[in-house]
PDB file of N, CA and C in Angstrom:
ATOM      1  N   UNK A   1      51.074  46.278  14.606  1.00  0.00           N
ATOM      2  CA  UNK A   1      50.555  45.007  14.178  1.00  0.00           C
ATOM      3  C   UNK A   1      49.276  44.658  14.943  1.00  0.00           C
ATOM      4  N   UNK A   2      49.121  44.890  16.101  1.00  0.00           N
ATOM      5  CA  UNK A   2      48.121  44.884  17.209  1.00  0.00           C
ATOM      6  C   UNK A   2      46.837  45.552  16.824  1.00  0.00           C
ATOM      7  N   UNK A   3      47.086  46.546  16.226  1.00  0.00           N
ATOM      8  CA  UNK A   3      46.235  47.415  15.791  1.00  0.00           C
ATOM      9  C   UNK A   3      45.465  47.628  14.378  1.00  0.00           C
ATOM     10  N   UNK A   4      46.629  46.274  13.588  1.00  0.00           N
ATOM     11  CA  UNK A   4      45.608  45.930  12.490  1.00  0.00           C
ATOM     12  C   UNK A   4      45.140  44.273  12.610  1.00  0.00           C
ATOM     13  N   UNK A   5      45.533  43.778  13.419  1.00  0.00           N
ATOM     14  CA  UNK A   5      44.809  42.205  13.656  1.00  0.00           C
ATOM     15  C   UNK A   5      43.502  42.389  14.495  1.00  0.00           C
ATOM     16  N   UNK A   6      43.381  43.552  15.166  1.00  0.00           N
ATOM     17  CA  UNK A   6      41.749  43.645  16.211  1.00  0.00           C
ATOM     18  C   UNK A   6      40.652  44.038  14.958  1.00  0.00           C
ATOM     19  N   UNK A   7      41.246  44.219  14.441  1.00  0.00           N
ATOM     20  CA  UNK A   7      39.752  45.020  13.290  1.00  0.00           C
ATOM     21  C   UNK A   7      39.537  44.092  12.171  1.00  0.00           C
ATOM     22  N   UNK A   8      40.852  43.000  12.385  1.00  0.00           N
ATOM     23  CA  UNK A   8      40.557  42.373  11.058  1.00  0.00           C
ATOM     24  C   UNK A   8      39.697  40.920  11.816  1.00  0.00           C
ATOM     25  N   UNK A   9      40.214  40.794  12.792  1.00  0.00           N
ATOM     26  CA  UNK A   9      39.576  39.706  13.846  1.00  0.00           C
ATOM     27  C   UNK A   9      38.280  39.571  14.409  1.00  0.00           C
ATOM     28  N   UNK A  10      37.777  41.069  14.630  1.00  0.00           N
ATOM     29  CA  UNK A  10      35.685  41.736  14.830  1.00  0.00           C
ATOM     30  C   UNK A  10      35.924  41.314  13.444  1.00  0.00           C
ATOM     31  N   UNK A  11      36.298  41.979  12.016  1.00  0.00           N
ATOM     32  CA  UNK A  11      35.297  41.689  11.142  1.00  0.00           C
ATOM     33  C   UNK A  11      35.126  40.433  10.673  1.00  0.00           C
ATOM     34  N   UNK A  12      35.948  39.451  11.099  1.00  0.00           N
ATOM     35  CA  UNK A  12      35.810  38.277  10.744  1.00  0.00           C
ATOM     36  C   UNK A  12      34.712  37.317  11.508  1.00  0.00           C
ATOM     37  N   UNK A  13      34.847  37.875  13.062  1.00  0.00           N
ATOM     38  CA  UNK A  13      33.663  37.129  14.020  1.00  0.00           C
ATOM     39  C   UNK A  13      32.591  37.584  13.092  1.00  0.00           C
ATOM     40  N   UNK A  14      32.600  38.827  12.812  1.00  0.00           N
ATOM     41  CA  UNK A  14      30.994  39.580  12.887  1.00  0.00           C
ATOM     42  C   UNK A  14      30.268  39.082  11.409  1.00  0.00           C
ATOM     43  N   UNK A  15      31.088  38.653  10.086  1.00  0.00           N
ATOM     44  CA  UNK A  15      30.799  38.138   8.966  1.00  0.00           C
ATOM     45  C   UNK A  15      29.937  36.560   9.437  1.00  0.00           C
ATOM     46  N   UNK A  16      31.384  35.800  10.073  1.00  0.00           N
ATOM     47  CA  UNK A  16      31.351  34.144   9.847  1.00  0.00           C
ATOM     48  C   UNK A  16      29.787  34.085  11.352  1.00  0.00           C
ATOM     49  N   UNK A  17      29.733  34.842  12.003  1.00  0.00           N
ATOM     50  CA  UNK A  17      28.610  34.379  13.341  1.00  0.00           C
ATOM     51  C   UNK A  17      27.337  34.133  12.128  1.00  0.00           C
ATOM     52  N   UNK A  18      26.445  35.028  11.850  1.00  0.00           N
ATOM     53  CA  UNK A  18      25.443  35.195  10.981  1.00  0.00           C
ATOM     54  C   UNK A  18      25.539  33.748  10.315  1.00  0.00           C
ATOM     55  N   UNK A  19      26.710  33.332   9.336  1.00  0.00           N
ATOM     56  CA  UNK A  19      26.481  32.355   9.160  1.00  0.00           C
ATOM     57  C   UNK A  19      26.388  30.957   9.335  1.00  0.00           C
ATOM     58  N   UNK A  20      27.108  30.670  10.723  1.00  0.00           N
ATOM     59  CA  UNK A  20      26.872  29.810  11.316  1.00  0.00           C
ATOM     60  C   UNK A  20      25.578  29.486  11.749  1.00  0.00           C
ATOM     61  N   UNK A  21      24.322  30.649  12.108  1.00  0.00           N
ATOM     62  CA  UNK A  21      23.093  30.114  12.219  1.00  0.00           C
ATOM     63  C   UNK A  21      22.304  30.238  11.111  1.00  0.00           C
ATOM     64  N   UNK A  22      22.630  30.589  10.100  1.00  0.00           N
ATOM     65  CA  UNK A  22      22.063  31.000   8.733  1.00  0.00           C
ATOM     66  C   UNK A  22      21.156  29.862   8.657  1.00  0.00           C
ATOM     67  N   UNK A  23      20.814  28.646   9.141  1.00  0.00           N
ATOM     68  CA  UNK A  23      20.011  28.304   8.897  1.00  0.00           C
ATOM     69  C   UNK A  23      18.775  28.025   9.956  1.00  0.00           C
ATOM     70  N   UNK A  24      19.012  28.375  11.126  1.00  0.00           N
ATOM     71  CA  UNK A  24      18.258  28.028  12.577  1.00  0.00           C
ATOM     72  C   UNK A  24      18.447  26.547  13.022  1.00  0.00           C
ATOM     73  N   UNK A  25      18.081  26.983  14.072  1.00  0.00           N
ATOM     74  CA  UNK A  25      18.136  24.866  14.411  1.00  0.00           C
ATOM     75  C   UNK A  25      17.540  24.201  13.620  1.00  0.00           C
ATOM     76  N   UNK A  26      18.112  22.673  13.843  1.00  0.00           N
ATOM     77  CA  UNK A  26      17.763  21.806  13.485  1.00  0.00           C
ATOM     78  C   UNK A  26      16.612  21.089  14.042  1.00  0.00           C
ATOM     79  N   UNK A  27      15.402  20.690  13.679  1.00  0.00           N
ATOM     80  CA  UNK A  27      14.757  19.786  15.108  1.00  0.00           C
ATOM     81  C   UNK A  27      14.229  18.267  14.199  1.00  0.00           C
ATOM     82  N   UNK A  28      15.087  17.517  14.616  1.00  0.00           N
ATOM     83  CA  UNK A  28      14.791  16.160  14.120  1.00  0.00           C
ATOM     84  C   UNK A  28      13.476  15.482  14.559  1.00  0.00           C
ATOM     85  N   UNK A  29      12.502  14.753  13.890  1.00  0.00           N
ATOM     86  CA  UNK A  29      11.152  14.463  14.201  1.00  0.00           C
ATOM     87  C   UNK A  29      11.324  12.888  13.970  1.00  0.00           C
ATOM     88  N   UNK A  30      11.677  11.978  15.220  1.00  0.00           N
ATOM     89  CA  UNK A  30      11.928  10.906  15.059  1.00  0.00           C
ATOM     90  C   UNK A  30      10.751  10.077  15.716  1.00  0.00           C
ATOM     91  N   UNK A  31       9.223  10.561  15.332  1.00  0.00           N
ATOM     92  CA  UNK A  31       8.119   9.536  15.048  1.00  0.00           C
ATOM     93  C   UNK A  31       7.950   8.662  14.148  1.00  0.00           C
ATOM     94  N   UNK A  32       7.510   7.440  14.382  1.00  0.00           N
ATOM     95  CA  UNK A  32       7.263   6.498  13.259  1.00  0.00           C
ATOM     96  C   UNK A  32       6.313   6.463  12.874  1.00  0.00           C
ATOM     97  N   UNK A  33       5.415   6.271  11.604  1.00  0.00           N
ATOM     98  CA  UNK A  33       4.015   6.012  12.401  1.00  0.00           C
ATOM     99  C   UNK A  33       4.140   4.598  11.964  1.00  0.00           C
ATOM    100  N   UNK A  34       2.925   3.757  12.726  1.00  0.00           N
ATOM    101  CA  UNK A  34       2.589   2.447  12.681  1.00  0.00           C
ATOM    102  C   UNK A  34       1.355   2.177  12.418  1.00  0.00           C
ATOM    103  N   UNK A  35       1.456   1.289  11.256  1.00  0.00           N
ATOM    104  CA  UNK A  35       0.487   0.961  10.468  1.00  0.00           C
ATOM    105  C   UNK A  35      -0.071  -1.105  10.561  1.00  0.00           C
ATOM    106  N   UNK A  36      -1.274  -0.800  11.063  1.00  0.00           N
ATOM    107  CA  UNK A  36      -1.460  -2.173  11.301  1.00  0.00           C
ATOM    108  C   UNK A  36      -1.885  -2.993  10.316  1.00  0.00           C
ATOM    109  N   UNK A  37      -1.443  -4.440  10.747  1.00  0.00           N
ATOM    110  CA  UNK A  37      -1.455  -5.107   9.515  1.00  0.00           C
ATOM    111  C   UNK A  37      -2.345  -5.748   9.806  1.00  0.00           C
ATOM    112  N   UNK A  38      -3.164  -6.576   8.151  1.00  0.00           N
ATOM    113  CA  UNK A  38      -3.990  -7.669   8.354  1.00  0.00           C
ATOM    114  C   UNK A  38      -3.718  -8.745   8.983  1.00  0.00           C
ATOM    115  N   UNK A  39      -4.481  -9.136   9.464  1.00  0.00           N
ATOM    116  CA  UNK A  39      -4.847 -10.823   9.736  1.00  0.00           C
ATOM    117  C   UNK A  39      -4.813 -11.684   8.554  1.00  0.00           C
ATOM    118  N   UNK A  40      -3.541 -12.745   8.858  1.00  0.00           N
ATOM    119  CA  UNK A  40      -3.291 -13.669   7.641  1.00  0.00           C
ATOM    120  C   UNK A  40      -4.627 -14.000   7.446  1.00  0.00           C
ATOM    121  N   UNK A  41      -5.853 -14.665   8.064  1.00  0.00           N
ATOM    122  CA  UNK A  41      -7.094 -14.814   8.153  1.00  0.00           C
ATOM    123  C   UNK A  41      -8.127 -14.074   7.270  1.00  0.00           C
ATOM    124  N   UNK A  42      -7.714 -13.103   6.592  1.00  0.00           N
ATOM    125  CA  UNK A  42      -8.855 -12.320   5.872  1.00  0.00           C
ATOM    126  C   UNK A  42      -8.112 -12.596   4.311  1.00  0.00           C
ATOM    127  N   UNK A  43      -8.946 -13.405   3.843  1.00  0.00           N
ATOM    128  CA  UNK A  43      -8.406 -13.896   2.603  1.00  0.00           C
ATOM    129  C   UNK A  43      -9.198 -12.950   1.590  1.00  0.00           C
ATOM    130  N   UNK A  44     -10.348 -12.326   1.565  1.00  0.00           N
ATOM    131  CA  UNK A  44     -11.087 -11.351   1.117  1.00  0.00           C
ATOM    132  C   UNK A  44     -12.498 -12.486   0.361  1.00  0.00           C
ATOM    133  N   UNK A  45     -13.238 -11.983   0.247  1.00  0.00           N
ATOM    134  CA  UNK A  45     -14.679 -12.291  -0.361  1.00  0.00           C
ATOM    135  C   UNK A  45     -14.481 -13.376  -1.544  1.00  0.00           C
ATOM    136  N   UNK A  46     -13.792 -12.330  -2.554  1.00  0.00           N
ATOM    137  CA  UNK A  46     -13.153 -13.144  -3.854  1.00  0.00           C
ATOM    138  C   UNK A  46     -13.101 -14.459  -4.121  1.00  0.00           C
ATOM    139  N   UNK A  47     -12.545 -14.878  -3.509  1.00  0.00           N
ATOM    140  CA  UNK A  47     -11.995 -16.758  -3.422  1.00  0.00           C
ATOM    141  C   UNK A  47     -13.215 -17.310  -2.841  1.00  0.00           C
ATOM    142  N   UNK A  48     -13.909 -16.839  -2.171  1.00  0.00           N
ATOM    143  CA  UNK A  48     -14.931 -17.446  -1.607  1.00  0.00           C
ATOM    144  C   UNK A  48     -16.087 -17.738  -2.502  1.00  0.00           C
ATOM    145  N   UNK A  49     -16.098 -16.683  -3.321  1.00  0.00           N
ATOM    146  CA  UNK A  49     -17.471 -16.179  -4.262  1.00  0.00           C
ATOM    147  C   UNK A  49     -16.903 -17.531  -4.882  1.00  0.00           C
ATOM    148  N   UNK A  50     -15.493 -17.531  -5.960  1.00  0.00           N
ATOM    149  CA  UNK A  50     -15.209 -18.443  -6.908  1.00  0.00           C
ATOM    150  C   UNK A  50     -15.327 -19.612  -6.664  1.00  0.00           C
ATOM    151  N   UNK A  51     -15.169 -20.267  -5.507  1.00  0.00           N
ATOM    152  CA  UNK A  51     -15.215 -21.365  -4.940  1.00  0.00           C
ATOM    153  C   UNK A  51     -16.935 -22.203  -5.309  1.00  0.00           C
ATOM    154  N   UNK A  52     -17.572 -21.059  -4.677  1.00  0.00           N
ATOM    155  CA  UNK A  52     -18.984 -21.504  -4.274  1.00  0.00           C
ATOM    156  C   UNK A  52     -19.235 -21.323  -5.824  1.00  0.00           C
ATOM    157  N   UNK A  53     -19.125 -20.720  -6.739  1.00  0.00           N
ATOM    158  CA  UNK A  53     -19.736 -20.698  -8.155  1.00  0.00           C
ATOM    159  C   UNK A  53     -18.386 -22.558  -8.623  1.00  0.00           C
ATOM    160  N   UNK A  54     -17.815 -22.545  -8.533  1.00  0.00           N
ATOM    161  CA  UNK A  54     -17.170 -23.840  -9.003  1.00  0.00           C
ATOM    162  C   UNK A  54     -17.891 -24.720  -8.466  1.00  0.00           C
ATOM    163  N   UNK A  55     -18.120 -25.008  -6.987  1.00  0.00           N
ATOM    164  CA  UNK A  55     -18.641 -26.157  -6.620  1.00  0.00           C
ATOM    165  C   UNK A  55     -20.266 -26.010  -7.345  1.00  0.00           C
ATOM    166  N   UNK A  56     -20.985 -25.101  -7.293  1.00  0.00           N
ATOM    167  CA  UNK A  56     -22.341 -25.026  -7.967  1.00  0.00           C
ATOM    168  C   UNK A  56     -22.695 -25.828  -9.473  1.00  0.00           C
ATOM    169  N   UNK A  57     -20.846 -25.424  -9.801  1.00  0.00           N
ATOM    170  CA  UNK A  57     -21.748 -25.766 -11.473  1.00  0.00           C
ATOM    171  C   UNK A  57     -20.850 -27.028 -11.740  1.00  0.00           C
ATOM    172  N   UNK A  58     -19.959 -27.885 -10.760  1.00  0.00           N
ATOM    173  CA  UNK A  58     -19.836 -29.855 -10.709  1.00  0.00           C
ATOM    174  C   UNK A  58     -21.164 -30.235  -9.887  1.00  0.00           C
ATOM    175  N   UNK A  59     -21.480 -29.451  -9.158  1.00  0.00           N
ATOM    176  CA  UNK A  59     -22.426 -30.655  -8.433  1.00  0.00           C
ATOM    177  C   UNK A  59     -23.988 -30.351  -8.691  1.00  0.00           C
ATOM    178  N   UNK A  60     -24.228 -28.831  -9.293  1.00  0.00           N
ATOM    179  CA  UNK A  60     -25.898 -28.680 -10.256  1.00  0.00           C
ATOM    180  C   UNK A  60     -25.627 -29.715 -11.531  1.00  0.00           C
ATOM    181  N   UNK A  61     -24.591 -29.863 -11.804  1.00  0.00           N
ATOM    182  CA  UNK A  61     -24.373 -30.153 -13.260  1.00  0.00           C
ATOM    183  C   UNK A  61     -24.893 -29.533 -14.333  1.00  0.00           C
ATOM    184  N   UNK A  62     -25.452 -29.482 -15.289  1.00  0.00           N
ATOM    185  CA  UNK A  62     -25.759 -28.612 -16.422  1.00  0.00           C
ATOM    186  C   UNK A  62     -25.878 -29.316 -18.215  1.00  0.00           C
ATOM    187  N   UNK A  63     -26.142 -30.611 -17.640  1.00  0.00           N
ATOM    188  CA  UNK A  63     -26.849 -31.311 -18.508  1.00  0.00           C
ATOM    189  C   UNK A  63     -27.767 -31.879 -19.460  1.00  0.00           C
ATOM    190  N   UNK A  64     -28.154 -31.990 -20.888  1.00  0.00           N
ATOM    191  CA  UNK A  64     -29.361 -31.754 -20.996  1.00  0.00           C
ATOM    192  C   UNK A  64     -30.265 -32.688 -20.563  1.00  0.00           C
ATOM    193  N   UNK A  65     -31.491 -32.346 -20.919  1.00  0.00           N
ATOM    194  CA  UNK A  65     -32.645 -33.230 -20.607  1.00  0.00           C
ATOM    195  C   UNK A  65     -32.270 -34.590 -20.940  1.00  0.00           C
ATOM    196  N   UNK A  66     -32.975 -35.806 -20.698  1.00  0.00           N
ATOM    197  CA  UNK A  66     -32.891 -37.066 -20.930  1.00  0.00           C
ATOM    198  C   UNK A  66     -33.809 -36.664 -22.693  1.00  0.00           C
ATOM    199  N   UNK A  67     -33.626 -37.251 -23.564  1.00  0.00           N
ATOM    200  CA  UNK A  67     -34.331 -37.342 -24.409  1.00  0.00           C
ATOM    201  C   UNK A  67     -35.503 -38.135 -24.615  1.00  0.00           C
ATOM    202  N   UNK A  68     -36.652 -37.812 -25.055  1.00  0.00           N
ATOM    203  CA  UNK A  68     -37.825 -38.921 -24.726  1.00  0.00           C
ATOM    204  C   UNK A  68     -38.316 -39.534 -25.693  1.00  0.00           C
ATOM    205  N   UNK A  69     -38.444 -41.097 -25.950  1.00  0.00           N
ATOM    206  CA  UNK A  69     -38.436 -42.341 -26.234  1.00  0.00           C
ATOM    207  C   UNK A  69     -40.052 -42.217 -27.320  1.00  0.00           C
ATOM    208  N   UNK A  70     -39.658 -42.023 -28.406  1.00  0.00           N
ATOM    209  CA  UNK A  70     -40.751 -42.512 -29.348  1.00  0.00           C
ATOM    210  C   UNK A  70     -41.590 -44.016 -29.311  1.00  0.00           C
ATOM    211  N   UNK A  71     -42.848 -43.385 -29.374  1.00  0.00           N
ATOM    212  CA  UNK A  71     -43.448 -44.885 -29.285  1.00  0.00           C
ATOM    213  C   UNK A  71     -43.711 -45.218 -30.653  1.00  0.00           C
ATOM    214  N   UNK A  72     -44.297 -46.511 -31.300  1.00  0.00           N
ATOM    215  CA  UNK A  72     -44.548 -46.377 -32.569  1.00  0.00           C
ATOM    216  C   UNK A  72     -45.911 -46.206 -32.605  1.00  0.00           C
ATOM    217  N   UNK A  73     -46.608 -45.768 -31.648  1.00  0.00           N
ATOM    218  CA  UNK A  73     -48.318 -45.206 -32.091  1.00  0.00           C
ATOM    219  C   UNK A  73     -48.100 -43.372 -32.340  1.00  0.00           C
ATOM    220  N   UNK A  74     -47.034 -42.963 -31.862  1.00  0.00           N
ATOM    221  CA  UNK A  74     -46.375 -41.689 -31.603  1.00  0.00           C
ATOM    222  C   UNK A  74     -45.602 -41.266 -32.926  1.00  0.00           C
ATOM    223  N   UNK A  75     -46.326 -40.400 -33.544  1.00  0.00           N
ATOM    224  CA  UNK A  75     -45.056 -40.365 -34.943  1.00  0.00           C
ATOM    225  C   UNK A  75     -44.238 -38.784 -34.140  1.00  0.00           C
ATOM    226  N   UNK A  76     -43.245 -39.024 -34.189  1.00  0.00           N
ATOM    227  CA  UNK A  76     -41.509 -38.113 -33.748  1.00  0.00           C
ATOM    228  C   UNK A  76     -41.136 -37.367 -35.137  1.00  0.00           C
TER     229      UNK A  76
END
């Protein structure tokens, strides 16, 4: 019995070893990267542009001319 459990016992190390490293180590890469954030402060250009074109065209106004007043030596 001795003499058939040693041969069956090598071939079993010698199969299952191989696959226990069958895949090589493991090497876990536990960097984060970090990414910086804006400044609530930078609202971008955009809003700014729109702003200044809104206030331009209430306070240029965009009205026509006054119309001008016929005289009666003046034929209109």
């Amino acid at each position: 019995m001795k003499k058939l459990l040693a041969p069956i016992l090598a071939a079993t190390l010698a199969l299952s070893a191989p696959m226990a490293m069958a895949g090589g180590p493991v090497i876990v890469d536990d960097t984060v990267e970090v990414v910086a954030d804006q400044p609530a402060s930078s609202m971008g250009v955009l809003p700014v542009i729109l702003v200044a074109v809104a206030l331009c065209a209430a306070l240029c106004g965009g009205s026509d001319p006054e119309p001008t007043k016929c005289s009666a030596a003046v034929n209109c």
